[in-house]
PDB file of N, CA and C in Angstrom:
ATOM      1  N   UNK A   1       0.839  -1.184   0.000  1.00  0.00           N
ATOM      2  CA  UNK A   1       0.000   0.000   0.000  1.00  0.00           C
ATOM      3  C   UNK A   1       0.882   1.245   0.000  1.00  0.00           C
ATOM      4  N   UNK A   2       0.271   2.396  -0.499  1.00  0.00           N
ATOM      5  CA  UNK A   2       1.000   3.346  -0.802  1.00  0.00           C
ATOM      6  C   UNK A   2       0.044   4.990  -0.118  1.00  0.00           C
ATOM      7  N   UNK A   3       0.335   5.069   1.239  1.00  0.00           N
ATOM      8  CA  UNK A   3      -0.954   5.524   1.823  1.00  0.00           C
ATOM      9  C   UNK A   3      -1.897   4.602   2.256  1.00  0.00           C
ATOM     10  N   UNK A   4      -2.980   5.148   2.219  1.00  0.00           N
ATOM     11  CA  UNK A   4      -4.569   4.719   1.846  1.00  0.00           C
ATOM     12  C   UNK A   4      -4.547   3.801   0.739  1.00  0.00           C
ATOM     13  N   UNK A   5      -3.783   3.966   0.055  1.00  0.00           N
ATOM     14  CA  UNK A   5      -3.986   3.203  -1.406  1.00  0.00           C
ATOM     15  C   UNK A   5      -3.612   1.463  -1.467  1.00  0.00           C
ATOM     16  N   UNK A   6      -4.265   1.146  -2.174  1.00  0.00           N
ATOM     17  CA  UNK A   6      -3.504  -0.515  -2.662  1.00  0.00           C
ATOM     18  C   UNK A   6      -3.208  -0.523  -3.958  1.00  0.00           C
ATOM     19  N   UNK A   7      -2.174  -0.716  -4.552  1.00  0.00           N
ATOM     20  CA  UNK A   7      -1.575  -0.421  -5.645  1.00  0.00           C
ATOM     21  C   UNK A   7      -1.626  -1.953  -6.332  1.00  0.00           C
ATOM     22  N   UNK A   8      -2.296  -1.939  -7.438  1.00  0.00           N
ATOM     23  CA  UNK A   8      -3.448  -3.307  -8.358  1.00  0.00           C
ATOM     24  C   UNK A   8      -2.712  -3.084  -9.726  1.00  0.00           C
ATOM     25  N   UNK A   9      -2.082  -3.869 -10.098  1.00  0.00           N
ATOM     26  CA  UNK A   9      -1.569  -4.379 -11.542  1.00  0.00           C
ATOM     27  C   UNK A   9      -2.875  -5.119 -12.626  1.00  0.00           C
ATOM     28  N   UNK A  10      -3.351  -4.717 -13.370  1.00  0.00           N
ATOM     29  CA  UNK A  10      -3.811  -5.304 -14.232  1.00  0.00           C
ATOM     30  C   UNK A  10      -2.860  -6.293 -15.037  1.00  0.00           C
ATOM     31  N   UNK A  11      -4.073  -7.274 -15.562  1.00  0.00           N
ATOM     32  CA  UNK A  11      -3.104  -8.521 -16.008  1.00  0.00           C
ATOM     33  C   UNK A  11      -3.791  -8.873 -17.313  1.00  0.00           C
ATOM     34  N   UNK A  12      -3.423  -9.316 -18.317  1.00  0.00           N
ATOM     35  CA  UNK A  12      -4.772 -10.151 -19.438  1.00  0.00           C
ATOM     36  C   UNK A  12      -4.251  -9.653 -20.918  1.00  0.00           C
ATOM     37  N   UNK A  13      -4.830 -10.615 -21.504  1.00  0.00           N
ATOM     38  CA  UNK A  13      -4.277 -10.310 -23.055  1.00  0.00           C
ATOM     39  C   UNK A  13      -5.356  -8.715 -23.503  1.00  0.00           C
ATOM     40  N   UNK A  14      -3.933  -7.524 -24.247  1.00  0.00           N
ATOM     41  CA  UNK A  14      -3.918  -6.878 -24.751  1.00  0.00           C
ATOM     42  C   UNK A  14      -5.379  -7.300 -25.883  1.00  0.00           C
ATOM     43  N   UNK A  15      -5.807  -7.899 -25.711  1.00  0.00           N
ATOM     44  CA  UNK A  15      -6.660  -7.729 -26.859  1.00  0.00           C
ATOM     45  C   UNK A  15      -7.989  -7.442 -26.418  1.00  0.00           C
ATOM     46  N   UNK A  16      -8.449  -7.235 -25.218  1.00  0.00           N
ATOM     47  CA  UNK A  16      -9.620  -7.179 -24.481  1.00  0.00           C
ATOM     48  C   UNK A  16      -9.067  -5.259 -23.903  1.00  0.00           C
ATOM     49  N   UNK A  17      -8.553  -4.572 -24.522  1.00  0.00           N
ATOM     50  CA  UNK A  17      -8.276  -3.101 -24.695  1.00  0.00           C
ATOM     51  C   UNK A  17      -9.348  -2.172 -23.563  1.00  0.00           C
ATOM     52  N   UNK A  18     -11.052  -2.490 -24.036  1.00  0.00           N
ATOM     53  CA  UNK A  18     -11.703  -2.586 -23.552  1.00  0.00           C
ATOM     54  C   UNK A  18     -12.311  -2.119 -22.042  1.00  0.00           C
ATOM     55  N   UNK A  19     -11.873  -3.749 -21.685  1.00  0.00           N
ATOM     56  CA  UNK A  19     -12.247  -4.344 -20.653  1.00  0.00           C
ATOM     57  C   UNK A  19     -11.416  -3.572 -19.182  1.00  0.00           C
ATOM     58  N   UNK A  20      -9.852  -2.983 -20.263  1.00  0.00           N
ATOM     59  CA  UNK A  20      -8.601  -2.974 -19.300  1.00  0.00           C
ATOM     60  C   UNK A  20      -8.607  -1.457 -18.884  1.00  0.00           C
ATOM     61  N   UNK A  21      -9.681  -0.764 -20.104  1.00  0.00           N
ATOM     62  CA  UNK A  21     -10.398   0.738 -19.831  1.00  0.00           C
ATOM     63  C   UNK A  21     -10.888   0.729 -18.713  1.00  0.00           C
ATOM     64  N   UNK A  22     -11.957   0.250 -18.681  1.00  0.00           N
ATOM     65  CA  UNK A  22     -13.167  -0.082 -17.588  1.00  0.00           C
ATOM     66  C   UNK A  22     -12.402  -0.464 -16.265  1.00  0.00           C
ATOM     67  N   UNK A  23     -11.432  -1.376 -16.467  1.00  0.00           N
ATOM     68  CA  UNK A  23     -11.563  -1.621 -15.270  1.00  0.00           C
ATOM     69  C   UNK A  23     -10.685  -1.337 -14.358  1.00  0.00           C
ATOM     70  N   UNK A  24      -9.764   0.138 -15.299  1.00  0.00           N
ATOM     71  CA  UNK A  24      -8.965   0.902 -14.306  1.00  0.00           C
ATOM     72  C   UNK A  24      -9.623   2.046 -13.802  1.00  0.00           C
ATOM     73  N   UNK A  25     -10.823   2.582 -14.823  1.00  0.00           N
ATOM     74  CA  UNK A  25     -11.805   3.723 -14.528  1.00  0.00           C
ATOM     75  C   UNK A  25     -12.299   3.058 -13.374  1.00  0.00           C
ATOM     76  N   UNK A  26     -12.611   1.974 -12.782  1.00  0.00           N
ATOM     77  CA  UNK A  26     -13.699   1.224 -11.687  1.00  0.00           C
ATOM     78  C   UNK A  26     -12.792   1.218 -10.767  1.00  0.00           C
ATOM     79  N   UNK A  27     -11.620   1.090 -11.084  1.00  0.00           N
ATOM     80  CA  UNK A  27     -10.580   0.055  -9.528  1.00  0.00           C
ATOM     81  C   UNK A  27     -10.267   1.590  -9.243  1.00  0.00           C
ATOM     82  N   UNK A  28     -10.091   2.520 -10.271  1.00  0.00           N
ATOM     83  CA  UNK A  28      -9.659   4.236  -9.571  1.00  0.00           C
ATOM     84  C   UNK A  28     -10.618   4.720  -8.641  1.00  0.00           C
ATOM     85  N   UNK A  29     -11.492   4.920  -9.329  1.00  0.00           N
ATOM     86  CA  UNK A  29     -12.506   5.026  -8.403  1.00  0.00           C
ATOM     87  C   UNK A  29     -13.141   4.278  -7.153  1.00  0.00           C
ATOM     88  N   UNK A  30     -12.823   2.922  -6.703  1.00  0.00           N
ATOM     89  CA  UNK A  30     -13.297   2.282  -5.613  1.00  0.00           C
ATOM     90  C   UNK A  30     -11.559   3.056  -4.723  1.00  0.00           C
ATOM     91  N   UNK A  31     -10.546   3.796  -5.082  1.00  0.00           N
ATOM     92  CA  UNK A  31      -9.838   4.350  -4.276  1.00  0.00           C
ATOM     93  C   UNK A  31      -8.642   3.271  -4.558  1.00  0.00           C
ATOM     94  N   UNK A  32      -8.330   2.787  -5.380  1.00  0.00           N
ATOM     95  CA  UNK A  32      -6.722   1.998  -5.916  1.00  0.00           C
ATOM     96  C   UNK A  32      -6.044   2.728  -6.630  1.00  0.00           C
ATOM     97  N   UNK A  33      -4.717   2.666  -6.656  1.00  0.00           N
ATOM     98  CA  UNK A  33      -3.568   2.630  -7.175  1.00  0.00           C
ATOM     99  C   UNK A  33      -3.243   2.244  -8.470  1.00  0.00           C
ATOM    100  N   UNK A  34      -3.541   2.487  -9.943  1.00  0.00           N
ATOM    101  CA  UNK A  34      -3.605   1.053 -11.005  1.00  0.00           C
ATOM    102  C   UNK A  34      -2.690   1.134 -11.812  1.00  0.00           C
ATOM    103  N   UNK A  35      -2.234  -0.058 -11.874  1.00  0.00           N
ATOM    104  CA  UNK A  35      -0.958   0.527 -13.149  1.00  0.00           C
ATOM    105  C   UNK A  35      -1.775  -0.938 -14.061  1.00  0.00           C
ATOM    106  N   UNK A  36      -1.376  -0.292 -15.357  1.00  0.00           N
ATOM    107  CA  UNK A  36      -1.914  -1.298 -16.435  1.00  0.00           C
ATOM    108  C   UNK A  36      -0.383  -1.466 -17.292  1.00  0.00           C
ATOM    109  N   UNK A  37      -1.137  -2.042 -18.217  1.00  0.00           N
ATOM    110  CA  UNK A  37      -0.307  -2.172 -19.517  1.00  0.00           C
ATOM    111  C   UNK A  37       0.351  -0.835 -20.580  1.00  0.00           C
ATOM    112  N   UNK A  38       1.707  -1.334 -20.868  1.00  0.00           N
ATOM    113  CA  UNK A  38       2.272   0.298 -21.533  1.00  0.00           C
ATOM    114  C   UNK A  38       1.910   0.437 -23.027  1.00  0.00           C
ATOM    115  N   UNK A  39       1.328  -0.785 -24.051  1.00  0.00           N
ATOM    116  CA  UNK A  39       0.415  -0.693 -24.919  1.00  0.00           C
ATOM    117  C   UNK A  39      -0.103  -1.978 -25.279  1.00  0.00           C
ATOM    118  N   UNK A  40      -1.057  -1.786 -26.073  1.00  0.00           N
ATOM    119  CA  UNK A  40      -2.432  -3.108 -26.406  1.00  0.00           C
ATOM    120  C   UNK A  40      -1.371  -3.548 -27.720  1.00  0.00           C
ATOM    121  N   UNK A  41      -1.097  -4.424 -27.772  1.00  0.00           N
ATOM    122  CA  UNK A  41      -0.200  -5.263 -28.849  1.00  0.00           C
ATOM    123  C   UNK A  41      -1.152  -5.689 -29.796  1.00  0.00           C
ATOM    124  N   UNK A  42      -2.648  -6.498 -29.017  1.00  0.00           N
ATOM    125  CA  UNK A  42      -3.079  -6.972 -29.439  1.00  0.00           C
ATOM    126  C   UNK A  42      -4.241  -6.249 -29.678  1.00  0.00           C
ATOM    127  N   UNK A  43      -4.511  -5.281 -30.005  1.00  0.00           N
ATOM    128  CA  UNK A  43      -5.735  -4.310 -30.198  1.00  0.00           C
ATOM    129  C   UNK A  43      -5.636  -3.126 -30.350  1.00  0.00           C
ATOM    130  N   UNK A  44      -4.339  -3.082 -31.123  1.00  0.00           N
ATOM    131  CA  UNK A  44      -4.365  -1.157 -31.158  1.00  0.00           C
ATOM    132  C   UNK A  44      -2.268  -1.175 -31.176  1.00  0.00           C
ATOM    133  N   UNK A  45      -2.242  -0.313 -31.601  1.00  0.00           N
ATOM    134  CA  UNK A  45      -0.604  -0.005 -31.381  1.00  0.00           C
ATOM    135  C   UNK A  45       0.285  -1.025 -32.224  1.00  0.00           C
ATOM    136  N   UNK A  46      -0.518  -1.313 -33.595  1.00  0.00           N
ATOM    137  CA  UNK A  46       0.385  -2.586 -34.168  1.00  0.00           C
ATOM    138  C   UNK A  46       1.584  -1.513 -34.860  1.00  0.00           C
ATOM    139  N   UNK A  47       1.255  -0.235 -34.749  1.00  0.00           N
ATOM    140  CA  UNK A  47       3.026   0.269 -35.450  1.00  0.00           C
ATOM    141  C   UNK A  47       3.936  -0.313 -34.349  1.00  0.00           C
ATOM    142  N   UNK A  48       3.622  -0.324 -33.577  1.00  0.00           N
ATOM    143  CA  UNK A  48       4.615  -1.049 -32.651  1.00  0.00           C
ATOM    144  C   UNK A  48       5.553  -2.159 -33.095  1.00  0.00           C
ATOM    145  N   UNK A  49       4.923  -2.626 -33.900  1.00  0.00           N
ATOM    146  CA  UNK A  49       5.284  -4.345 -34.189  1.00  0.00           C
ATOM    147  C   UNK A  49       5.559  -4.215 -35.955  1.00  0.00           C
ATOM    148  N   UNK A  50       5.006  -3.646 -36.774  1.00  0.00           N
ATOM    149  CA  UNK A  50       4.940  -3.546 -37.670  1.00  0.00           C
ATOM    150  C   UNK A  50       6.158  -3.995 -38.396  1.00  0.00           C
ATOM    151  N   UNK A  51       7.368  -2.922 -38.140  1.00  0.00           N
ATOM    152  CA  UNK A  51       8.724  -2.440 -38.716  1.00  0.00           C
ATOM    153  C   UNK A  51       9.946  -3.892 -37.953  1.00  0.00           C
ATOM    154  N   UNK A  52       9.192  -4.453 -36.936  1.00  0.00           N
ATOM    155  CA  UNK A  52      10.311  -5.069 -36.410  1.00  0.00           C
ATOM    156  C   UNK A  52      11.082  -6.320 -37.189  1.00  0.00           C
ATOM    157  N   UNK A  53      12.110  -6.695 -36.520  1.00  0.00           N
ATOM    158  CA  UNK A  53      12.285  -8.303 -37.614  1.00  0.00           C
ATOM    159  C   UNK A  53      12.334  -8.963 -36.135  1.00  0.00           C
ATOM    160  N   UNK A  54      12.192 -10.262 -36.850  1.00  0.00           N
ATOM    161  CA  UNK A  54      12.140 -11.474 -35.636  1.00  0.00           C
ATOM    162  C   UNK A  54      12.878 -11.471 -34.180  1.00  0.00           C
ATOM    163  N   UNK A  55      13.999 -11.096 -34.308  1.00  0.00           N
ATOM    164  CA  UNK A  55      14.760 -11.200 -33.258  1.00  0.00           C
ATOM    165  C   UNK A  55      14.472 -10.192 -32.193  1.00  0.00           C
ATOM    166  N   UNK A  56      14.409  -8.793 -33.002  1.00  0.00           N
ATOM    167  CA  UNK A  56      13.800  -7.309 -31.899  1.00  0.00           C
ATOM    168  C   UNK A  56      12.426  -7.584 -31.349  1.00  0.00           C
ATOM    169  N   UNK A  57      11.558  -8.246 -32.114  1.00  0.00           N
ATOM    170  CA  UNK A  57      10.866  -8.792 -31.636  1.00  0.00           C
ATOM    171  C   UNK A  57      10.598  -9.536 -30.685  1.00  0.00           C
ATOM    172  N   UNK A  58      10.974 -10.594 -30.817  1.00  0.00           N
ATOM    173  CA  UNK A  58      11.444 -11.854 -29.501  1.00  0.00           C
ATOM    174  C   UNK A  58      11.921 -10.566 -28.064  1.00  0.00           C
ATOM    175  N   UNK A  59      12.910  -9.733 -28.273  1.00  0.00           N
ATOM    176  CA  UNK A  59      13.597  -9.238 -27.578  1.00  0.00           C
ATOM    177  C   UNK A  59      12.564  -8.371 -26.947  1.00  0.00           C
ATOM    178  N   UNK A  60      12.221  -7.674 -27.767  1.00  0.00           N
ATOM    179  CA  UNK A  60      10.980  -6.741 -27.468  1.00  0.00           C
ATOM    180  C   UNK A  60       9.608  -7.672 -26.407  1.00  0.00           C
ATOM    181  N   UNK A  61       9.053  -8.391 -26.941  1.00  0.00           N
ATOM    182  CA  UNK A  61       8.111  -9.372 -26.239  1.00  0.00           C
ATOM    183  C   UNK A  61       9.105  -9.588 -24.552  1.00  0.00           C
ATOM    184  N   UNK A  62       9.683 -10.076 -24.808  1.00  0.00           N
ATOM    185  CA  UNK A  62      10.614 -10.771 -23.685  1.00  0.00           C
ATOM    186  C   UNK A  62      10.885  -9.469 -22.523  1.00  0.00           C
ATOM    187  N   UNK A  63      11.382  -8.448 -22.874  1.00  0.00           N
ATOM    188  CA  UNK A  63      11.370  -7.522 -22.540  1.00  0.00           C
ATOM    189  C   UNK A  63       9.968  -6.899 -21.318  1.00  0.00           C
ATOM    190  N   UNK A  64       8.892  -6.592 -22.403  1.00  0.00           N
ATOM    191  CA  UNK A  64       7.651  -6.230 -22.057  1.00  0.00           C
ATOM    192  C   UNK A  64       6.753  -7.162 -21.036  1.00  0.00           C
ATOM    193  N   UNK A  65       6.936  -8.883 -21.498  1.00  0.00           N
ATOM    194  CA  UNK A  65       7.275 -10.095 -20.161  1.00  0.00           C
ATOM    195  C   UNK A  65       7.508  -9.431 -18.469  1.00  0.00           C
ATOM    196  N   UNK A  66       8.904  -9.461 -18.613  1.00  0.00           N
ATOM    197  CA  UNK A  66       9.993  -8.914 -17.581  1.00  0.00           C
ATOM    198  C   UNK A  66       9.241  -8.220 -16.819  1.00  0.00           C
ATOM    199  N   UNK A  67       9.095  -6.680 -17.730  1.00  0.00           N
ATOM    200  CA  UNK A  67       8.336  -5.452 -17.047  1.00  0.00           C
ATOM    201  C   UNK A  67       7.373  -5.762 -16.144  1.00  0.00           C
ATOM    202  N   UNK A  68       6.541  -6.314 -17.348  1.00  0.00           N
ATOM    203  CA  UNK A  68       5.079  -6.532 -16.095  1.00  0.00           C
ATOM    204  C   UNK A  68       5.323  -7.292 -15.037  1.00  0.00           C
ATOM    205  N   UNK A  69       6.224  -8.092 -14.671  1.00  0.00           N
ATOM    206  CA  UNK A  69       6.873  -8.826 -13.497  1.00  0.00           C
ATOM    207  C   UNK A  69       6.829  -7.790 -12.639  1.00  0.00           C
ATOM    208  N   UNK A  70       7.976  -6.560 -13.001  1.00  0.00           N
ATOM    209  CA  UNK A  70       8.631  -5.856 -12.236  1.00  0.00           C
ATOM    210  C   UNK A  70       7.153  -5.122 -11.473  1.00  0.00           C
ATOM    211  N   UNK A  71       5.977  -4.788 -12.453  1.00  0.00           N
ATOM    212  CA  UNK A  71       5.191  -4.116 -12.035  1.00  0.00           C
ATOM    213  C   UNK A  71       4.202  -4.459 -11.029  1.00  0.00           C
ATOM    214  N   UNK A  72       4.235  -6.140 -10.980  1.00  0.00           N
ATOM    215  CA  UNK A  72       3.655  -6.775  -9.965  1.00  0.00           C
ATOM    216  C   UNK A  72       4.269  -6.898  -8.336  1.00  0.00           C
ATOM    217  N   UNK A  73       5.805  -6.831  -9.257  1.00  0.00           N
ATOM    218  CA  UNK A  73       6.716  -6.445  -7.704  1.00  0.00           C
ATOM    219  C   UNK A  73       5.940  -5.553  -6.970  1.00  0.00           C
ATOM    220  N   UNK A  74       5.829  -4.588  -7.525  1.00  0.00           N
ATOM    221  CA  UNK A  74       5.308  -2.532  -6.839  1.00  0.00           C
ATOM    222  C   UNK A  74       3.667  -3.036  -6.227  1.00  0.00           C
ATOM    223  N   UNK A  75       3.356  -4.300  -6.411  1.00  0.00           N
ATOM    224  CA  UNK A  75       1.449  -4.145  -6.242  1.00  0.00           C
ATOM    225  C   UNK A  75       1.962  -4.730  -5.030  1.00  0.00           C
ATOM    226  N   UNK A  76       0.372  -4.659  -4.613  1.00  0.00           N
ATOM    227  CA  UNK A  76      -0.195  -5.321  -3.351  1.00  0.00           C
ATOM    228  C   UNK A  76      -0.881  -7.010  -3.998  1.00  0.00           C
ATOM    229  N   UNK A  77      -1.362  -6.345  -5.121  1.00  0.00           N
ATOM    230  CA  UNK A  77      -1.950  -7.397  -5.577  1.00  0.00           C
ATOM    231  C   UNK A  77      -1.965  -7.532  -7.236  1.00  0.00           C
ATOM    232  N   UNK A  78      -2.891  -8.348  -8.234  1.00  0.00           N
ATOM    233  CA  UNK A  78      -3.540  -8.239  -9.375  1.00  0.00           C
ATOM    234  C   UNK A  78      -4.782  -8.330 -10.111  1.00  0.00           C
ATOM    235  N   UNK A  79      -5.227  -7.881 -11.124  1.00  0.00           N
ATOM    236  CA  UNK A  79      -6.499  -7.873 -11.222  1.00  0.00           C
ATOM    237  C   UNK A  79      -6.885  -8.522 -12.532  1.00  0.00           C
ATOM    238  N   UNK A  80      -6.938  -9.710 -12.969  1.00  0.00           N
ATOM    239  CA  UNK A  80      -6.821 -10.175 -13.893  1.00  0.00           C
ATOM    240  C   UNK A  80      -8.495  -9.915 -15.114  1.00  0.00           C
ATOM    241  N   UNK A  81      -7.726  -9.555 -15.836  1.00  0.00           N
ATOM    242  CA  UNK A  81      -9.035  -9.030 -17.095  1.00  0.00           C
ATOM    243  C   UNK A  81      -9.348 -10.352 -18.240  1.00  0.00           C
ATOM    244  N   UNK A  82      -9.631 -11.318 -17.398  1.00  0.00           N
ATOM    245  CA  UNK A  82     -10.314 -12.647 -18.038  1.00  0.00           C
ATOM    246  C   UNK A  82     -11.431 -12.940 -18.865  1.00  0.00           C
ATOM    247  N   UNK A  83     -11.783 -11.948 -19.877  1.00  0.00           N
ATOM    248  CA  UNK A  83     -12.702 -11.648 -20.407  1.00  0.00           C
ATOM    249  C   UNK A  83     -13.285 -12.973 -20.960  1.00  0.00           C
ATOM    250  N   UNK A  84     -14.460 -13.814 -21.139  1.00  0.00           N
ATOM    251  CA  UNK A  84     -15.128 -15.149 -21.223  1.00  0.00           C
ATOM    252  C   UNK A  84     -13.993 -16.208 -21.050  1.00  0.00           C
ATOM    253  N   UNK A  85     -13.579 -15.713 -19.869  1.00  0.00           N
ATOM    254  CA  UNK A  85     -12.815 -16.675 -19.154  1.00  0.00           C
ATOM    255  C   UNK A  85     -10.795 -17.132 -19.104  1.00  0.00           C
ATOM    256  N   UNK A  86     -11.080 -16.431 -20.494  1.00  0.00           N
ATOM    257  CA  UNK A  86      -9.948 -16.371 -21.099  1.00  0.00           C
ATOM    258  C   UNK A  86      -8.271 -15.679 -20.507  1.00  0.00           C
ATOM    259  N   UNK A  87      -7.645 -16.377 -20.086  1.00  0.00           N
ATOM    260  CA  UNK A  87      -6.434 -16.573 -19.949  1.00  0.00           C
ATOM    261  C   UNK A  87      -5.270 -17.404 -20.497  1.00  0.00           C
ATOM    262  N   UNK A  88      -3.975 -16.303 -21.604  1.00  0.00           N
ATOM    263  CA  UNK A  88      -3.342 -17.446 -22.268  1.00  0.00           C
ATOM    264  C   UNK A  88      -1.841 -17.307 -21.743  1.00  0.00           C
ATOM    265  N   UNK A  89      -0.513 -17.589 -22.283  1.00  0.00           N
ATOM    266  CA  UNK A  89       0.194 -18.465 -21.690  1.00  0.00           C
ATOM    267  C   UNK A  89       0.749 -16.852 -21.083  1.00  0.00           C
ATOM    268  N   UNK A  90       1.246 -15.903 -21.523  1.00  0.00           N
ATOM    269  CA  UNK A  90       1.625 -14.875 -20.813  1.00  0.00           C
ATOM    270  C   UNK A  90       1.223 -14.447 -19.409  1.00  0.00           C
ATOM    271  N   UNK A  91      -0.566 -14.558 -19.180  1.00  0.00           N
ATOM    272  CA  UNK A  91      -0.930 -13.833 -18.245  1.00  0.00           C
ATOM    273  C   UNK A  91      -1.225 -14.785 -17.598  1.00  0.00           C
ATOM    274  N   UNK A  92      -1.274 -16.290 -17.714  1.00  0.00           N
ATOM    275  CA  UNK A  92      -0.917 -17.655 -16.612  1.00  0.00           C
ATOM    276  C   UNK A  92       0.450 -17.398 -16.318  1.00  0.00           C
ATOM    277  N   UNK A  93       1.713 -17.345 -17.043  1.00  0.00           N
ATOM    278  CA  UNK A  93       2.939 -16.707 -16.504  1.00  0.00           C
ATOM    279  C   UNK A  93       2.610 -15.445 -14.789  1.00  0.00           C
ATOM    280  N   UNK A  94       2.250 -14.308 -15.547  1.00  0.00           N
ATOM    281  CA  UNK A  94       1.778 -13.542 -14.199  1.00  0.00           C
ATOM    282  C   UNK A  94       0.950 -13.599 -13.434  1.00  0.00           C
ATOM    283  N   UNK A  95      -0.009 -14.938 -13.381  1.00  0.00           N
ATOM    284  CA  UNK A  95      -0.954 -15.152 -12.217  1.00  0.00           C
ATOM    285  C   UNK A  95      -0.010 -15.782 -11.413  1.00  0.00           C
ATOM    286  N   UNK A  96       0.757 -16.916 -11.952  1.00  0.00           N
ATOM    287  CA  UNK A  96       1.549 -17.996 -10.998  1.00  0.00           C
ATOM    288  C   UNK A  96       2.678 -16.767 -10.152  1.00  0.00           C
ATOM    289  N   UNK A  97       3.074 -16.076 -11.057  1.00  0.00           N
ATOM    290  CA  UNK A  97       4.377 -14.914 -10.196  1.00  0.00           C
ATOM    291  C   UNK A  97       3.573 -14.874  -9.611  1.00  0.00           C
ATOM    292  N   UNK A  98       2.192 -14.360  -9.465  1.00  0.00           N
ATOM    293  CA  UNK A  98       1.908 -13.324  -8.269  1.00  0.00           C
ATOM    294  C   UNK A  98       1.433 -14.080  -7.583  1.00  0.00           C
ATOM    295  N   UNK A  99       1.154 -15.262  -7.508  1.00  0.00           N
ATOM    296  CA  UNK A  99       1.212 -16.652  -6.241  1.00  0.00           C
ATOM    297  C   UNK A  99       2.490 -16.337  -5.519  1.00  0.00           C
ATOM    298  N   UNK A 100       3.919 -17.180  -6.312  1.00  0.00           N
ATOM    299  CA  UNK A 100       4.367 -17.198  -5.572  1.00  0.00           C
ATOM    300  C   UNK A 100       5.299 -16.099  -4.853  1.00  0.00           C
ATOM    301  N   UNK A 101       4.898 -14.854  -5.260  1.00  0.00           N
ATOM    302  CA  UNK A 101       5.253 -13.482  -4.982  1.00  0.00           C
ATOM    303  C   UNK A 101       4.237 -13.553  -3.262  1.00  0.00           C
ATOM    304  N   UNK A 102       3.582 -13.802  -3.061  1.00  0.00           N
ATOM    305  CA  UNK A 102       2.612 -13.411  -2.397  1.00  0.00           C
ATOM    306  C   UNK A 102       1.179 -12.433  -2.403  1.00  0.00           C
ATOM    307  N   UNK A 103       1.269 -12.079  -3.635  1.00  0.00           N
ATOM    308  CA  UNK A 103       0.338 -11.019  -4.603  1.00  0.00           C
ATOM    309  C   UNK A 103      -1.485 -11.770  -4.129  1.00  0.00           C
ATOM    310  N   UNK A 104      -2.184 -10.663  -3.968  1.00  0.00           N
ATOM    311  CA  UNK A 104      -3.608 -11.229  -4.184  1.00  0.00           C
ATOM    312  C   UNK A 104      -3.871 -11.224  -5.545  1.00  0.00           C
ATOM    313  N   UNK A 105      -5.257 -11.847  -5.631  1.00  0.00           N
ATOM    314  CA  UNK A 105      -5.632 -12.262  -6.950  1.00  0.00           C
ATOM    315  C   UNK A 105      -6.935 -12.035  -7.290  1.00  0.00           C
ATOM    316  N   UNK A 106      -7.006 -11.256  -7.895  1.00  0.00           N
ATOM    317  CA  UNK A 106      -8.501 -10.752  -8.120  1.00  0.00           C
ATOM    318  C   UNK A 106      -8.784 -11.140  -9.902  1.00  0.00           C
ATOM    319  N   UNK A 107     -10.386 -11.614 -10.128  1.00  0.00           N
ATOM    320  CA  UNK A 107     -10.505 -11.839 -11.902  1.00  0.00           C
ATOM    321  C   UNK A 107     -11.620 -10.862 -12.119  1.00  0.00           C
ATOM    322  N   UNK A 108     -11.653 -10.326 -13.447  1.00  0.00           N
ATOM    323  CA  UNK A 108     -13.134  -9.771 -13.853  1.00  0.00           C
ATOM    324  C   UNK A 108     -13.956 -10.721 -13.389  1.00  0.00           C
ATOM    325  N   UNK A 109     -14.210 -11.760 -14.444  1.00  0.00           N
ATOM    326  CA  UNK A 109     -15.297 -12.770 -14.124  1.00  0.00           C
ATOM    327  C   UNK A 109     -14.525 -14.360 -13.408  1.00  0.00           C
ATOM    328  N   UNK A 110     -15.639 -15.120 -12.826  1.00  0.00           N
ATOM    329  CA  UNK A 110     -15.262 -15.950 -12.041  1.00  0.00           C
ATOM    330  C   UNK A 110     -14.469 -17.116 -12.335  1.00  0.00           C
ATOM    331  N   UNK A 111     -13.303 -17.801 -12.032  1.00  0.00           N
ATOM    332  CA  UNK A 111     -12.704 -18.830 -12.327  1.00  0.00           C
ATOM    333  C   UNK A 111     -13.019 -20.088 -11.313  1.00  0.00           C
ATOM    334  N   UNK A 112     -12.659 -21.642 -11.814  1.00  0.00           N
ATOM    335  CA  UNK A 112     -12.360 -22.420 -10.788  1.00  0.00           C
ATOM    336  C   UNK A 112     -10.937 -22.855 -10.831  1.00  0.00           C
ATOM    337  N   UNK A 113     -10.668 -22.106  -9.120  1.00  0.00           N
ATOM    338  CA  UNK A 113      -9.318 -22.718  -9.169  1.00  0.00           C
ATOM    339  C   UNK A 113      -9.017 -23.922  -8.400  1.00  0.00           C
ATOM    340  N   UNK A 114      -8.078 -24.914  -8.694  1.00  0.00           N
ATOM    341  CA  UNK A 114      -7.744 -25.843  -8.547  1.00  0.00           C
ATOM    342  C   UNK A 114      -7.203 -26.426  -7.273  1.00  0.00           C
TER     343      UNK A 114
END
């Protein structure tokens, strides 16, 4: 916590852009902290990707990986944007960190976990 605040990482594939609107406008307002994603790869911002070749790429991805690690470091917790349920291998990568980080775990919609 940072103050009053609890400082909430959003998590979820870039392609639900959306969802990741909403649900930093909602988590700001219930009085959180939010850090999201630094762009939608998958829904917007393809100059991003456009010009690259394979390898800057890889590097780039791998990179942007890392980050969001680092950004889960700074939370209290995460807020995963599971839109019809959906979670793929990246943002299963940052649910398990933020297990064994000690991170809470919050989803849009409901999962069964195991």
């Amino acid at each position: 916590m940072i103050g009053n605040y609890r400082v909430i990482t959003l998590c979820g594939s870039t392609r639900f852009k959306d969802a990741f609107m909403e649900a930093q406008k909602r988590l700001t307002l219930d009085g959180n902290i939010v850090i999201s994603v630094g762009l939608f790869g998958h829904s917007g911002d393809a100059e991003v990707w456009e010009n690259m070749d394979e390898g800057t790429l890889t590097k780039t991805k791998e990179m942007l990986d890392d980050m969001h690690k680092r950004k889960i470091d700074l939370s209290d917790g995460i807020y995963v944007i599971n839109v019809g349920g959906y979670i793929g291998e990246s943002t299963g990568s940052e649910i398990e960190y933020a297990r064994m980080t000690g991170k809470s775990i919050q989803y849009l919609e409901p999962v069964g976990e195991d």
